[in-house]
C-alpha atoms as a PDB file:
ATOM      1  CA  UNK A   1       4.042 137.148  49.233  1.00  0.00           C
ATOM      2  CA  UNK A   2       5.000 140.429  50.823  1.00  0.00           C
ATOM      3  CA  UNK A   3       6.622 140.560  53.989  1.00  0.00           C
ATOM      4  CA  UNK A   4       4.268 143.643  54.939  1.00  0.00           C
ATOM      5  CA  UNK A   5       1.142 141.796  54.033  1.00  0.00           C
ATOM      6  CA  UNK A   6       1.751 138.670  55.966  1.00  0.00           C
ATOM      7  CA  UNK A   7       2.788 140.945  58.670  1.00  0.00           C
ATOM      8  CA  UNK A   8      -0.631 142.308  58.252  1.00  0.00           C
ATOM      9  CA  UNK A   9      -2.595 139.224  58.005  1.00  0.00           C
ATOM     10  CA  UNK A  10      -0.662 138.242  61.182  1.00  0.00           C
ATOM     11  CA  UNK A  11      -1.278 140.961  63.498  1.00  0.00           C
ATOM     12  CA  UNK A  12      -5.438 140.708  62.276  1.00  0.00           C
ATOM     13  CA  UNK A  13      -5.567 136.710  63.296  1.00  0.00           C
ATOM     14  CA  UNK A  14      -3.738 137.369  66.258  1.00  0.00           C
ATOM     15  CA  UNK A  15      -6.135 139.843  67.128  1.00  0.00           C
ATOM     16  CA  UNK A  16      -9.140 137.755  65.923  1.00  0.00           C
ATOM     17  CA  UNK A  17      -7.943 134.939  68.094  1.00  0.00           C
ATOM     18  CA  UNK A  18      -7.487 137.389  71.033  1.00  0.00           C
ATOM     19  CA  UNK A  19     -10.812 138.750  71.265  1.00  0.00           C
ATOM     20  CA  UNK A  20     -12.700 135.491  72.888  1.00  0.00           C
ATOM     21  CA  UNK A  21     -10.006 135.469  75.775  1.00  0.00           C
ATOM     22  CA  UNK A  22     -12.005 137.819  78.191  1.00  0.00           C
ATOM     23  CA  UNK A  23     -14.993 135.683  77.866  1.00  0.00           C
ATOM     24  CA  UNK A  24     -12.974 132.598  78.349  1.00  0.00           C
ATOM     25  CA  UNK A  25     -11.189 133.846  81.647  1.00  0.00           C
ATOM     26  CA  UNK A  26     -14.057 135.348  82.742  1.00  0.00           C
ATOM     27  CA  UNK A  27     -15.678 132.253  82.987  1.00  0.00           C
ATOM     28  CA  UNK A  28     -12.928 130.284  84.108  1.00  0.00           C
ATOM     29  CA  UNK A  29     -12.892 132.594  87.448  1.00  0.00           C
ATOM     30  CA  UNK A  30     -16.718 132.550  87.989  1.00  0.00           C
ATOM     31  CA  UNK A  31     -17.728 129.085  86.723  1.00  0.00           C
ATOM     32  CA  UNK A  32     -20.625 130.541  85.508  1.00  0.00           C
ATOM     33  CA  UNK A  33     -21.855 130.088  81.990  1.00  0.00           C
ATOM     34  CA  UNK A  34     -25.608 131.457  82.043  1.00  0.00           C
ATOM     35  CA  UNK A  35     -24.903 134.121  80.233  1.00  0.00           C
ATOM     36  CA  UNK A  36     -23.914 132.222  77.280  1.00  0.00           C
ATOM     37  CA  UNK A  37     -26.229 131.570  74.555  1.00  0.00           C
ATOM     38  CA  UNK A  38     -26.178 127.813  73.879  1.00  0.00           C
ATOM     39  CA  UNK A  39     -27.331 128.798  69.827  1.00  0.00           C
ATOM     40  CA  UNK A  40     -24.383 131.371  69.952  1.00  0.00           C
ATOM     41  CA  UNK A  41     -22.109 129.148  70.837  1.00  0.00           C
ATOM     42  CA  UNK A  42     -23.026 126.537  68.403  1.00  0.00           C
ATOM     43  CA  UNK A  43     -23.178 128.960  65.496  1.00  0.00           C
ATOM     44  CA  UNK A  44     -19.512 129.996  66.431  1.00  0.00           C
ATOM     45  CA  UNK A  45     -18.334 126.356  66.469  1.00  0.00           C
ATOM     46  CA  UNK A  46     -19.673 125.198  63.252  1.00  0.00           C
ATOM     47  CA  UNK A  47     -18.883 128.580  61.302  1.00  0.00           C
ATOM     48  CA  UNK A  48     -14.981 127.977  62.263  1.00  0.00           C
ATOM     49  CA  UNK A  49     -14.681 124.435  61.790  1.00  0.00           C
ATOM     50  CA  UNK A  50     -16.857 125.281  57.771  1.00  0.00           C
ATOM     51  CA  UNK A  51     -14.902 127.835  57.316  1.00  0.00           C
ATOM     52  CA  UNK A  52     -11.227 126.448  58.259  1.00  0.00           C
ATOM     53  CA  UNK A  53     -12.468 123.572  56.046  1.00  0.00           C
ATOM     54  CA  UNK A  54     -13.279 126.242  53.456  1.00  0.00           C
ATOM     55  CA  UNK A  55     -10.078 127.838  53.699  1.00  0.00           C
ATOM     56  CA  UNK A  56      -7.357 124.524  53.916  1.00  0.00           C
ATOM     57  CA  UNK A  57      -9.058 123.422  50.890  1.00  0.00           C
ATOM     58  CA  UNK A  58      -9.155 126.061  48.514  1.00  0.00           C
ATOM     59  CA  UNK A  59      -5.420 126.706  49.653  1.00  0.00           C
ATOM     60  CA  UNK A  60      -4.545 123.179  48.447  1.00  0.00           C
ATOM     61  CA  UNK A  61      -6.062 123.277  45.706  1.00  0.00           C
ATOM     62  CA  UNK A  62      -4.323 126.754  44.744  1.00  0.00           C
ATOM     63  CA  UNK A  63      -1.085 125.656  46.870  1.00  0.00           C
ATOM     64  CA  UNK A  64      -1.099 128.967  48.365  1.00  0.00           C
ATOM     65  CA  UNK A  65      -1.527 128.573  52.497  1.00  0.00           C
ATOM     66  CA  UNK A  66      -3.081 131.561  54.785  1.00  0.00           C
ATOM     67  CA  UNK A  67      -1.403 129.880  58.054  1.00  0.00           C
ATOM     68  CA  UNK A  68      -2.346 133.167  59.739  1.00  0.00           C
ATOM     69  CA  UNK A  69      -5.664 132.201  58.893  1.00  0.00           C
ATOM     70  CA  UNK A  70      -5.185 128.805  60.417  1.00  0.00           C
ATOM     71  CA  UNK A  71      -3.568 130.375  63.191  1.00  0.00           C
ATOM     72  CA  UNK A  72      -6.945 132.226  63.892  1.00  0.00           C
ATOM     73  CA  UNK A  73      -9.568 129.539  63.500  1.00  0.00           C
ATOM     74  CA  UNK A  74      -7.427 126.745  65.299  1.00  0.00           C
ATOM     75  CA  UNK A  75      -7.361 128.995  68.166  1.00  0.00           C
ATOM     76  CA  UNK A  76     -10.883 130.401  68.202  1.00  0.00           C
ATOM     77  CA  UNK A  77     -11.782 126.645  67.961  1.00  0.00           C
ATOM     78  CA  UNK A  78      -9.706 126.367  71.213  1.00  0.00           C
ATOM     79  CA  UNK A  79     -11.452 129.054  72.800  1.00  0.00           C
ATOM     80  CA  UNK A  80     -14.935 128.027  72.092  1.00  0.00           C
ATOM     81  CA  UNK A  81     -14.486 124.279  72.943  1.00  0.00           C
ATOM     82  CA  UNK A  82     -13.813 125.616  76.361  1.00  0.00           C
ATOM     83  CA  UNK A  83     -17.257 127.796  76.221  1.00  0.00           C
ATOM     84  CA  UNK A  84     -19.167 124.885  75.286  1.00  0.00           C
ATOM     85  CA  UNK A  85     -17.770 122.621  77.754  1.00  0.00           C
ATOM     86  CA  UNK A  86     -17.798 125.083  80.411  1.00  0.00           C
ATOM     87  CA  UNK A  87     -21.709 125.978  79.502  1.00  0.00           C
ATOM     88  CA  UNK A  88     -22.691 122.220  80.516  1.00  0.00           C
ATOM     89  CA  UNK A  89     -20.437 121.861  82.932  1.00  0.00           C
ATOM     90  CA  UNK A  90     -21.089 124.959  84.714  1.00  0.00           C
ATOM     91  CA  UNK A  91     -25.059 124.305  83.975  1.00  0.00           C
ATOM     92  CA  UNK A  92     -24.943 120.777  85.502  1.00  0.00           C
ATOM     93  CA  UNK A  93     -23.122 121.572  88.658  1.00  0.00           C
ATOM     94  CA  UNK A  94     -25.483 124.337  89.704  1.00  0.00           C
ATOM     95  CA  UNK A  95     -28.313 121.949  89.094  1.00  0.00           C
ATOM     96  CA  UNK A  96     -26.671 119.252  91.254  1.00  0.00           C
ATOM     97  CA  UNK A  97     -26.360 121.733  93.945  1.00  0.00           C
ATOM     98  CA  UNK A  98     -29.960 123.096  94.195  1.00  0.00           C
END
């Protein structure tokens, strides 16, 4: 493949990946999640894991890997297993404290 292309594909997963990081450290700081939509969330969860799923197994079965593209959906699973947890986490403390 060449080198300018994968330098390409690169730069847009790292920015892909990127992009969920203020949402992630803004709610790290406040510990608040109500903002978050719970069907949001969920959507973004299950449309990386299909589509990773998608992706590793049409690259086996061309043996040609996008590992940028792995790169990106790995990490935006990262990302938004933090949102999730930190949506019922933050959720159930404020309810225990009321």
């Amino acid at each position: 493949m060449d080198t300018s292309v994968e330098i390409i594909g690169w730069m847009g997963s790292i920015l892909f990946s990127i992009c969920g990081i203020p949402q992630v450290i803004k709610t790290f700081r406040t510990k608040r999640a109500d903002d978050l939509s719970h069907m949001f969330l969920w959507f973004w969860f299950l449309g990386e894991i299909l589509t990773l799923i998608y992706i590793v197994y049409t690259d086996i079965q061309k043996e040609s890997y996008h590992f940028p593209l792995y790169f990106n959906y790995v990490f935006n699973l990262v990302i938004v297993s933090y949102l999730i947890y930190a949506k019922f986490q933050y959720s159930t403390a404020k309810v225990r404290t009321e």
